[in-house]
Protein backbone atom coordinates (compact mmCIF):
# COMPACT_ATOMS: atom_id res chain seq x y z
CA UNK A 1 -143.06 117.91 66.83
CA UNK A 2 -140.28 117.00 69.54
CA UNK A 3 -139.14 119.93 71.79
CA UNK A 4 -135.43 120.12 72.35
CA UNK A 5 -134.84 120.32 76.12
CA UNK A 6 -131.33 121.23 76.84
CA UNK A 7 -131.06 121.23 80.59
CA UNK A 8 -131.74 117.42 79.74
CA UNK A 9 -128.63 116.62 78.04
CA UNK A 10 -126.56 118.67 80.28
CA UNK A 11 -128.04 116.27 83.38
CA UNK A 12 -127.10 113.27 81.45
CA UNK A 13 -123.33 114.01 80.95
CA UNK A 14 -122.79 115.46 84.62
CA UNK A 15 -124.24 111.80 85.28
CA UNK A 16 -121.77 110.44 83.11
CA UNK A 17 -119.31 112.20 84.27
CA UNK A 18 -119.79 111.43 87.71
CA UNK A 19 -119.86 107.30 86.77
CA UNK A 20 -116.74 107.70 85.36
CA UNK A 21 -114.91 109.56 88.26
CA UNK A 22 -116.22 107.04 90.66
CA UNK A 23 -114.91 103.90 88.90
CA UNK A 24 -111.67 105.82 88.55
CA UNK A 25 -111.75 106.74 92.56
CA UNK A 26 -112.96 103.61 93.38
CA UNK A 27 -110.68 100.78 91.43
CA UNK A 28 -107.70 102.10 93.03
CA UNK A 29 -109.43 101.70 96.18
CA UNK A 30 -110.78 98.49 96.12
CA UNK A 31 -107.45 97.19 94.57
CA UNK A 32 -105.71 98.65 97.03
CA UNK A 33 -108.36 96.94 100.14
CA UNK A 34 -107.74 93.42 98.63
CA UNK A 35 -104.20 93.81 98.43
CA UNK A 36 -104.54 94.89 102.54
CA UNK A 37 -106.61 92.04 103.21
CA UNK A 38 -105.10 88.45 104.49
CA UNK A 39 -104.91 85.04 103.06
CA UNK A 40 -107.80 82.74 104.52
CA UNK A 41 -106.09 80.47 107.09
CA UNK A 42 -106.21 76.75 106.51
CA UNK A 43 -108.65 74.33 107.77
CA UNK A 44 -107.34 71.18 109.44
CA UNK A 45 -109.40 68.41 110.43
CA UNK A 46 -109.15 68.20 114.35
CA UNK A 47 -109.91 64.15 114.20
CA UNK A 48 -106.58 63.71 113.07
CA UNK A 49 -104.18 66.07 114.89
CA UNK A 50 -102.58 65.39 118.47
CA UNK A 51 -102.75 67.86 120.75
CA UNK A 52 -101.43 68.09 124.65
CA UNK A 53 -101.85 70.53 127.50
CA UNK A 54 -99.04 72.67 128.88
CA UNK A 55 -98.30 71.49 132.31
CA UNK A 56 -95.93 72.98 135.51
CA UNK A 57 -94.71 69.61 138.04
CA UNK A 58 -92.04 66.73 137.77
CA UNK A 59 -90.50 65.21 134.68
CA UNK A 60 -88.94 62.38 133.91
CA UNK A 61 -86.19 61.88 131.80
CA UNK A 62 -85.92 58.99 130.21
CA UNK A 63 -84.70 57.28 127.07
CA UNK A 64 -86.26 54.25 124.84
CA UNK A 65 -84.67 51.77 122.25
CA UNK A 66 -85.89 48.64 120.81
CA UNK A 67 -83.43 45.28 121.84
CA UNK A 68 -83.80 41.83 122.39
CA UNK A 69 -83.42 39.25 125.01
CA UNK A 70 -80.02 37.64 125.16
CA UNK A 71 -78.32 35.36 127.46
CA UNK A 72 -76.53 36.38 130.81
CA UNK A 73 -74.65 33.24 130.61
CA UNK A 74 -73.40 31.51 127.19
CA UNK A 75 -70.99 28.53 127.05
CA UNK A 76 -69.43 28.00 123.79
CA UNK A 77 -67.89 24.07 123.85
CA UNK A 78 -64.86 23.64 121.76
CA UNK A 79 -62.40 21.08 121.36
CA UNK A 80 -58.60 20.95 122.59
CA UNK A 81 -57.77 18.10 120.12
CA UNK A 82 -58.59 16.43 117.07
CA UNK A 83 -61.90 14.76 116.35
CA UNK A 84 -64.68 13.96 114.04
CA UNK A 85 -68.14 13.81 114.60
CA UNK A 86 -69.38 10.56 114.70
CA UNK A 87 -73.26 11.67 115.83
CA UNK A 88 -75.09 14.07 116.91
CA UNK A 89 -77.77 13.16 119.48
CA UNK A 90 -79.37 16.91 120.24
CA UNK A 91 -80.23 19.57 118.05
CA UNK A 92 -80.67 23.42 118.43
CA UNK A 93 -83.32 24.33 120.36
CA UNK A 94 -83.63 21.48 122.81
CA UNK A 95 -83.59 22.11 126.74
CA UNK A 96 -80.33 20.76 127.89
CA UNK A 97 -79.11 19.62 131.06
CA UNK A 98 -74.88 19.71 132.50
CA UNK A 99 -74.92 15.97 131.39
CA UNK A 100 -76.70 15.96 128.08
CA UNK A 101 -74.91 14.24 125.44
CA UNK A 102 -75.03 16.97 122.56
CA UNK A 103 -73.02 14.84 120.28
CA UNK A 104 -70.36 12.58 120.35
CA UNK A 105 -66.55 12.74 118.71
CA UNK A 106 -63.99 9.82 117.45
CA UNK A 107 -59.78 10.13 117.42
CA UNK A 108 -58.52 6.56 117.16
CA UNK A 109 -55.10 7.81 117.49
CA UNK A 110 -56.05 9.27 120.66
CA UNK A 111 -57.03 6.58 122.31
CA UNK A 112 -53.95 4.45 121.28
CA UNK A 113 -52.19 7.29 122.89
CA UNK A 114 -54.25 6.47 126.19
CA UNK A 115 -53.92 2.76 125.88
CA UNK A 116 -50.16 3.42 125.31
CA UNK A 117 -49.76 6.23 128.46
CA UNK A 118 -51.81 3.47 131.00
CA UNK A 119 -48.89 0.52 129.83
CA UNK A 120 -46.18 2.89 130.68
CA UNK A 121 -48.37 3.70 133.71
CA UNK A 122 -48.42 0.23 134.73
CA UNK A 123 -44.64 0.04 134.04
CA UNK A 124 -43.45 2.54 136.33
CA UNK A 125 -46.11 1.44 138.83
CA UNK A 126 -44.19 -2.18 138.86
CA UNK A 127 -40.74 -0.48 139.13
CA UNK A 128 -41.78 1.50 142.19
CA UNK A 129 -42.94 -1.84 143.68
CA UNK A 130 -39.84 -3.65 143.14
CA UNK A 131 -37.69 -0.93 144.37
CA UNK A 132 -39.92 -0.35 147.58
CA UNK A 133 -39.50 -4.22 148.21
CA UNK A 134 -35.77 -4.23 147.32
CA UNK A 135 -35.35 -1.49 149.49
CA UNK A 136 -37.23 -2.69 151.92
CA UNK A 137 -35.09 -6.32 152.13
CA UNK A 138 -32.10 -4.04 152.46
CA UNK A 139 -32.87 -2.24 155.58
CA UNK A 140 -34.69 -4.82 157.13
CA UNK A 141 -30.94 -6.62 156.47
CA UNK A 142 -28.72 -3.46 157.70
CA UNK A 143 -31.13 -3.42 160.46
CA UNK A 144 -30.57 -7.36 161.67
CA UNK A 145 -26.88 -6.59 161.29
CA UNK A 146 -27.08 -3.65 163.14
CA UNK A 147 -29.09 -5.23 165.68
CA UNK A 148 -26.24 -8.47 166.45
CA UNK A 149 -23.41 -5.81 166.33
CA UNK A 150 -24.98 -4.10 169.31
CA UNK A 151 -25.70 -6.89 171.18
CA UNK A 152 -22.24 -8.37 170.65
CA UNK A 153 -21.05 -4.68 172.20
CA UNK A 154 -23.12 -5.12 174.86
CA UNK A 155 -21.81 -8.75 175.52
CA UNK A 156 -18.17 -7.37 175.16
CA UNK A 157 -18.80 -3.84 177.95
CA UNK A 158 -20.13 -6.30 180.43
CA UNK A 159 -17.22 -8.59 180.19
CA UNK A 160 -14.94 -5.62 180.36
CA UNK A 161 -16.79 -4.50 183.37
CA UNK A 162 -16.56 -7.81 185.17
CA UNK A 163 -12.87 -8.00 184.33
CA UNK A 164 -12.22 -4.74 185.88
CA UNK A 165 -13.77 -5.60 188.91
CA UNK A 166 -12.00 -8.54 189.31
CA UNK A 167 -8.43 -6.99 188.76
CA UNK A 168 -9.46 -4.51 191.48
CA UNK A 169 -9.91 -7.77 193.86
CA UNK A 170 -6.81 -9.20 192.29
CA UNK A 171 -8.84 -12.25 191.09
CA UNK A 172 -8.25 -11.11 186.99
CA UNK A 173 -4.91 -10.26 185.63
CA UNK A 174 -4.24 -6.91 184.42
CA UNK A 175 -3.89 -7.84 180.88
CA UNK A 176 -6.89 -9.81 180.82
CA UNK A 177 -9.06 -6.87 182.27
CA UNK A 178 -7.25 -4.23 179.35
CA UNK A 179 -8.13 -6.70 176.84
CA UNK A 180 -11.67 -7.16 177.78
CA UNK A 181 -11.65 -2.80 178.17
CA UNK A 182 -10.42 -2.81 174.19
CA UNK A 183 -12.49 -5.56 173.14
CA UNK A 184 -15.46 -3.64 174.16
CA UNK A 185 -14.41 -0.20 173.01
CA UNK A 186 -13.61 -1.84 169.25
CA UNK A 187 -17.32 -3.13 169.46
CA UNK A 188 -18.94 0.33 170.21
CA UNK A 189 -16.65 1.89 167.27
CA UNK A 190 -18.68 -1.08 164.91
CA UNK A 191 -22.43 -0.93 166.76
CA UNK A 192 -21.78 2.92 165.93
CA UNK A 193 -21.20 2.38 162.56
CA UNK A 194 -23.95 0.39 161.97
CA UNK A 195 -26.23 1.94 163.45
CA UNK A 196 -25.06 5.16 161.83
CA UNK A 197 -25.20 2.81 158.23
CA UNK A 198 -28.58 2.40 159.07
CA UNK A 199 -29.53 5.63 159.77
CA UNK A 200 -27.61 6.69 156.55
CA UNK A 201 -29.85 3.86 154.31
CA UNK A 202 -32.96 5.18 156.08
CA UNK A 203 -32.50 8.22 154.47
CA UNK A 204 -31.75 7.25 151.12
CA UNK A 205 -34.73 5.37 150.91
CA UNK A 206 -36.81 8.53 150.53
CA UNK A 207 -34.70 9.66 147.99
CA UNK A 208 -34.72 6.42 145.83
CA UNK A 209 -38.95 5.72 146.30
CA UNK A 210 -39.20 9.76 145.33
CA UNK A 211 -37.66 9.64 142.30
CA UNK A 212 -38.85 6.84 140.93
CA UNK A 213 -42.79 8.19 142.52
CA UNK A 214 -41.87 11.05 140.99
CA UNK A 215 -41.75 8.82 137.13
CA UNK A 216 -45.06 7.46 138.33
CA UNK A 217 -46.97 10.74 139.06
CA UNK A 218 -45.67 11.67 135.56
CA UNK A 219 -47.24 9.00 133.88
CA UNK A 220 -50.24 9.29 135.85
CA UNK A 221 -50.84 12.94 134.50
CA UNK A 222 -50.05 11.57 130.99
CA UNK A 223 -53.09 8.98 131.21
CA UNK A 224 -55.30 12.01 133.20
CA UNK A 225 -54.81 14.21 130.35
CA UNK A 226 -55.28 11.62 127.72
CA UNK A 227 -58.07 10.17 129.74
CA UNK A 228 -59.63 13.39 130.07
CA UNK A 229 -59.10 14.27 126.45
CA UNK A 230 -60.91 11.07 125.38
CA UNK A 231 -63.79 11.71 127.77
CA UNK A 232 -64.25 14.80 126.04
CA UNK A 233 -65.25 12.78 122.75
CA UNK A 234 -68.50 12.62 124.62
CA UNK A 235 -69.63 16.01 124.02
CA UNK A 236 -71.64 17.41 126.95
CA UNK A 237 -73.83 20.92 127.46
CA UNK A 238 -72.19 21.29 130.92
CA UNK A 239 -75.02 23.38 132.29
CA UNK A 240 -78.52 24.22 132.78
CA UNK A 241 -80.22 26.14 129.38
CA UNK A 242 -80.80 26.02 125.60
CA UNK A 243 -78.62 24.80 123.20
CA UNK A 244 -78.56 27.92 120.42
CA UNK A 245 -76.12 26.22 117.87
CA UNK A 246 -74.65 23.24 116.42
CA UNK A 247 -72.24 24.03 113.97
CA UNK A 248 -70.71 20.68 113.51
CA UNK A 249 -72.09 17.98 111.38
CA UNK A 250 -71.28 14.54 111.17
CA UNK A 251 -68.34 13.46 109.46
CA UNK A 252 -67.33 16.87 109.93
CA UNK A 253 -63.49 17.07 111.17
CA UNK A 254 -62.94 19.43 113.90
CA UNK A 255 -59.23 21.02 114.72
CA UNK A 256 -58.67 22.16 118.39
CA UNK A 257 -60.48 25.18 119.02
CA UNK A 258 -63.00 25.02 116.37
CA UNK A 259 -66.66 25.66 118.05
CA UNK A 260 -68.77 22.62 118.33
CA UNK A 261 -71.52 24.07 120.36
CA UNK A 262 -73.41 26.77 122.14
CA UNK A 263 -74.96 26.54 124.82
CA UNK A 264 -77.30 29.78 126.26
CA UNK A 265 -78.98 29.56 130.35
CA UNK A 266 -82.27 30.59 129.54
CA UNK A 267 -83.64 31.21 133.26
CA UNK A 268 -81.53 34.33 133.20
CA UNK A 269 -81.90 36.78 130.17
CA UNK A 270 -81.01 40.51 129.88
CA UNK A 271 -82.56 43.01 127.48
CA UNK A 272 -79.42 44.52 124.50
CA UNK A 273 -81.23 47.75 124.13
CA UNK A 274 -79.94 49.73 120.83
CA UNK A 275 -79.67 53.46 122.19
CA UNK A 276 -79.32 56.32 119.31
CA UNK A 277 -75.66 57.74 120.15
CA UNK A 278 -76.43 61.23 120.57
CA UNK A 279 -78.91 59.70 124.03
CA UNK A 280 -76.38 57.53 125.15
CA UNK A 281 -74.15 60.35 126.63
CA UNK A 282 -76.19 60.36 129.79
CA UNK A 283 -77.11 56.81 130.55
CA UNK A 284 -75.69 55.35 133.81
CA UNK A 285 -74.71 52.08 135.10
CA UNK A 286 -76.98 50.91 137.69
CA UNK A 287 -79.92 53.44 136.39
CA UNK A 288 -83.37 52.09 136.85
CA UNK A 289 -85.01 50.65 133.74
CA UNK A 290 -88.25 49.42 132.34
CA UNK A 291 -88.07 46.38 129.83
CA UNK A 292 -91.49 45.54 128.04
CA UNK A 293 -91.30 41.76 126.76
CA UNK A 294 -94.85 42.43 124.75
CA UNK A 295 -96.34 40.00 127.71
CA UNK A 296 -95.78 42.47 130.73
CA UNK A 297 -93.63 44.88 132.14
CA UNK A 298 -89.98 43.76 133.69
CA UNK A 299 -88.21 46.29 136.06
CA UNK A 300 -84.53 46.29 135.57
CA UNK A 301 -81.08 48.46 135.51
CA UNK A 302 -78.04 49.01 133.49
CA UNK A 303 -75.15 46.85 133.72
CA UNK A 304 -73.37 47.44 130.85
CA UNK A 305 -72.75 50.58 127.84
CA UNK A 306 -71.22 49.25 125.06
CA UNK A 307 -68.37 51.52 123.87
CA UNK A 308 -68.71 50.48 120.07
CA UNK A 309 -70.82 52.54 117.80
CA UNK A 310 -72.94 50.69 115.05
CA UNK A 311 -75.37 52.09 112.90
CA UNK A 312 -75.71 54.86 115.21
CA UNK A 313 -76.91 53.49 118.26
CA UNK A 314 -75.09 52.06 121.09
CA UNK A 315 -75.78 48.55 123.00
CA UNK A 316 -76.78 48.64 126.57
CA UNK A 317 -77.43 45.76 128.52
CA UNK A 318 -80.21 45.93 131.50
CA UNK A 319 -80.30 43.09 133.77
CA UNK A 320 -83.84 42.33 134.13
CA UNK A 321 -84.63 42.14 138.31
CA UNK A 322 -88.35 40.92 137.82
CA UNK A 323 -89.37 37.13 136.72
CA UNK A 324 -89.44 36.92 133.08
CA UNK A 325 -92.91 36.33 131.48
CA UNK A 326 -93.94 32.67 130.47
CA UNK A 327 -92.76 32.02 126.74
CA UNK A 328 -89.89 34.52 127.14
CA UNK A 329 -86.92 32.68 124.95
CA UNK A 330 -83.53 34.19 123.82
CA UNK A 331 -83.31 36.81 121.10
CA UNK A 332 -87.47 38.16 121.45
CA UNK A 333 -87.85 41.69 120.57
CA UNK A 334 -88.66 44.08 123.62
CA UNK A 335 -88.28 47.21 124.19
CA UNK A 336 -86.51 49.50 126.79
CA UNK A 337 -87.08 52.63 128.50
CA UNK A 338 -84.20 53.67 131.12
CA UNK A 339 -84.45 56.43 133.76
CA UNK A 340 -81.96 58.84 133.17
CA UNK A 341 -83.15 61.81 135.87
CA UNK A 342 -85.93 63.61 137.56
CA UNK A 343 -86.91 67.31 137.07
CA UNK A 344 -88.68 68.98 139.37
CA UNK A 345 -91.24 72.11 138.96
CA UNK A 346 -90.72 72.63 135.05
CA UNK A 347 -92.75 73.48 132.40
CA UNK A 348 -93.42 70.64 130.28
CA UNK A 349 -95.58 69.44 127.69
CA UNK A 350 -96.08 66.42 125.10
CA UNK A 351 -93.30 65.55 122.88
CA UNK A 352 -93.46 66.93 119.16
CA UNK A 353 -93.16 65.07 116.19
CA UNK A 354 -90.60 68.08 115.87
CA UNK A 355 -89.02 68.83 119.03
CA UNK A 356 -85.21 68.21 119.79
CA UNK A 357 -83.22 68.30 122.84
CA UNK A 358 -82.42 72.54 123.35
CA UNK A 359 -83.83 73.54 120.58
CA UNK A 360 -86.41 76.47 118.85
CA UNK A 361 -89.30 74.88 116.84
CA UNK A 362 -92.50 76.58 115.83
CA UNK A 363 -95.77 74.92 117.38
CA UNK A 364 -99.39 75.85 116.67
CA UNK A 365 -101.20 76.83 120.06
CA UNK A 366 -105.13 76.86 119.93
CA UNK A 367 -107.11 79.38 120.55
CA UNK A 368 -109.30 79.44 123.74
CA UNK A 369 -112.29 78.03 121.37
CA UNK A 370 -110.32 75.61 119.72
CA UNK A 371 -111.84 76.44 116.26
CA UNK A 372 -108.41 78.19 115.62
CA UNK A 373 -104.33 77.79 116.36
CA UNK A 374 -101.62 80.41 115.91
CA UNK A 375 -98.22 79.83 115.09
CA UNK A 376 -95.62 80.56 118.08
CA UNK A 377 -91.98 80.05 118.73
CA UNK A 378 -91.36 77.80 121.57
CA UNK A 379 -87.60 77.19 123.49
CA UNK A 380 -87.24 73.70 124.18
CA UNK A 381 -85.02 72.60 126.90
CA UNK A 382 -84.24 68.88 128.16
CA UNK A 383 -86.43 66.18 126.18
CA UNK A 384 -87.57 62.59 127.27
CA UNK A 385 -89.38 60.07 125.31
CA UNK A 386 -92.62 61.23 125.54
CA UNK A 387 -91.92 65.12 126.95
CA UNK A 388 -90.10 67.93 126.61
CA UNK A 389 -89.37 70.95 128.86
CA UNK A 390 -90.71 74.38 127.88
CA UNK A 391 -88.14 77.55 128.36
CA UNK A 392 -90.14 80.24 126.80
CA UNK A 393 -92.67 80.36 124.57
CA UNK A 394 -95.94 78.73 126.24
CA UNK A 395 -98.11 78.65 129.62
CA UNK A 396 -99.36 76.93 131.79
CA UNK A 397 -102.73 75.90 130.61
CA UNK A 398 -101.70 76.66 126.67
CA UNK A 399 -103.06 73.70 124.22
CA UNK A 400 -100.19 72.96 121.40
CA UNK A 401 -100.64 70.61 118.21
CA UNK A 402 -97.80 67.48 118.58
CA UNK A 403 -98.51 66.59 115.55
CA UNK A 404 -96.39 66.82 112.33
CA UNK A 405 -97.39 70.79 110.97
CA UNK A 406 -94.48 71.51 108.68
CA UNK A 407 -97.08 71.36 105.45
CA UNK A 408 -98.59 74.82 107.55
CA UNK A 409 -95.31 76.05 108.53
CA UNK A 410 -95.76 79.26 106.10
CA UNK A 411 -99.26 80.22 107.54
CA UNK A 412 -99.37 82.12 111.30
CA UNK A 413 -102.94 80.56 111.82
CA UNK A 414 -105.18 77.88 110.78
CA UNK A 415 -108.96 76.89 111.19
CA UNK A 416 -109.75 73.41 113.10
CA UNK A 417 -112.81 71.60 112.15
């Protein structure tokens, strides 16, 4: 027979009782601790992050753009006249020399026009001849004349002398002596006048012999050009290099001005660096460069900032002041970095994927274990290729991830592994 023990039940619904008040006290509570507690950071695998060291000293600022070599010196050969490509004896590529025969031009008409310029040549030649030689005859004549006239003056004054001496001995009659005085003086009037005729032809001569030397120089140019023109027929490269086109092809007719060649000196190359336009604002002439040809470093400087904007860079020349490297040709890729200043005593660290010229961007610094990095703002001042100055935000000392970290942008910390 079962006993009925009351104090029994009673324990079992204060115990029941109690169970249910503490999963009504405690839900609230433990809802209320997760909702308190903070996502897990994420993990990153430290193998493939890049990560630098703040450091205080001297920075350089530089700039960097990809370019190619390209000729100092380029000749471009075109034609004044007419002309049609009979052959071509060198193609593109070839080492040429100032009298290598690139190719070689034919204009009959041309050269009727020379054949036709040296007759006319030969013409005026034979005129100038003949009318130095008739001239010539002439004075030599005036001269002879000239030259009897005096002498029959002279004959006549020393007669007129001796007959005045004599009348002053009374040996000559008066009006033989006055005759001999008038005889002489009408002989000086004519050795006067011929010598003065003389004189007079003398000068002329110039005169005549320029004018017609004048006609000769004239044609003379006339067969120089022509001459010139048809030596030109012969195409040459005119200098030391490369020959980088040939746009002509036989048969081809060619108007004046059209471009038959080009011609490139290939001992003296520059680097055409393409600078974004937003770095380009503080690139100098005459700053120092560094050009790498992908077969050794070449020191150079700036010589030239192109004022055109294309595709968003700018072209800027850099004379290269080293030896260029063997197998360096016209149009290989390099690449340029120029010196644009020098700052002294500033905090700087690596460049970030990220990190823009004065500008705030959020960078993950590690913790002093490493296992961890926390998410920090960070003022960045001036910014080279491959640094950037710190303002505010970092240390001397403080490790920062480089690396592209905009996928953890939303989380303050994350675990490295």
């Amino acid at each position: 027979m079962d006993i009925v023990r009351p104090e029994v039940k009673r324990k079992k619904r204060i115990r029941r009782i109690m169970y249910i008040s503490a999963v009504v006290v405690l839900v609230p509570l433990v809802t209320w601790g997760l909702s308190r507690l903070k996502p897990a950071p994420p993990t990153v695998d430290g193998s493939v992050i890049y990560t630098d060291t703040v450091k205080r000293g001297d920075m350089l600022l530089e700039v960097r753009g990809l370019g190619t070599l390209v000729p100092e010196t380029i000749t471009q050969i075109t034609r004044n006249t007419d002309g049609r490509v009979l052959k071509r004896l060198i193609l593109p590529g070839a080492l040429v020399k100032p009298d290598s025969v690139i190719m070689v031009l034919t204009n009959p008409t041309l050269e009727q026009q020379l054949l036709s310029a040296r007759y006319q040549l030969k013409s005026a030649q034979a005129q100038l001849s003949s009318l130095q030689a008739s001239v010539s005859n002439t004075l030599m004549g005036l001269r002879s004349s000239a030259a009897n006239t005096h002498s029959q003056y002279r004959q006549e004054e020393v007669q007129a002398e001796a007959d005045q001496a004599g009348y002053k001995v009374g040996v000559v009659a008066k009006v033989i002596a006055e005759k001999s005085q008038v005889s002489a003086e009408e002989w000086k009037a004519q050795d006067e006048l011929a010598q003065k005729q003389v004189q007079d032809f003398e000068n002329s001569v110039q005169a005549q012999l320029a004018v017609q030397q004048a006609v000769v120089s004239q044609d003379q140019a006339q067969v120089d050009l022509y001459q010139q023109e048809v030596s030109d027929l012969t195409v040459r490269a005119g200098m030391d290099g490369v020959l980088q086109d040939e746009p002509a092809q036989v048969g081809q007719d060619m108007q004046p001005g059209t471009e038959l060649a080009t011609v490139a000196q290939q001992s003296k190359l520059k680097a055409a660096l393409q600078i974004a336009e937003t770095q380009v604002g503080d690139v100098r002439l005459g700053q120092s460069a560094s050009v790498d040809t992908h077969n050794g470093l070449i020191p150079g400087h700036v010589i030239r900032i192109d004022p055109a904007v294309a595709n968003g860079t700018r072209t800027v020349d850099v004379h290269l002041d080293g030896p260029l490297p063997a197998g360096a040709v016209p149009n290989s890729s390099v690449e340029g970095t120029i010196l644009l200043d020098k700052l002294t005593n500033v905090l700087y660290v690596g460049r970030p994927v990220h990190g823009d010229q004065d500008s705030q961007v959020g960078l993950f610094k590690e913790t002093p274990d490493g296992k961890e990095a926390e998410l920090v703002n960070v003022q960045i001042g001036k910014a080279s290729v491959s640094n950037v100055e710190i303002l505010k935000g970092l240390n001397v000392g403080d490790v920062v991830i480089l690396s592209d970290m905009s996928a953890y942008d939303n989380f303050p910390r994350i675990r490295i592994k």
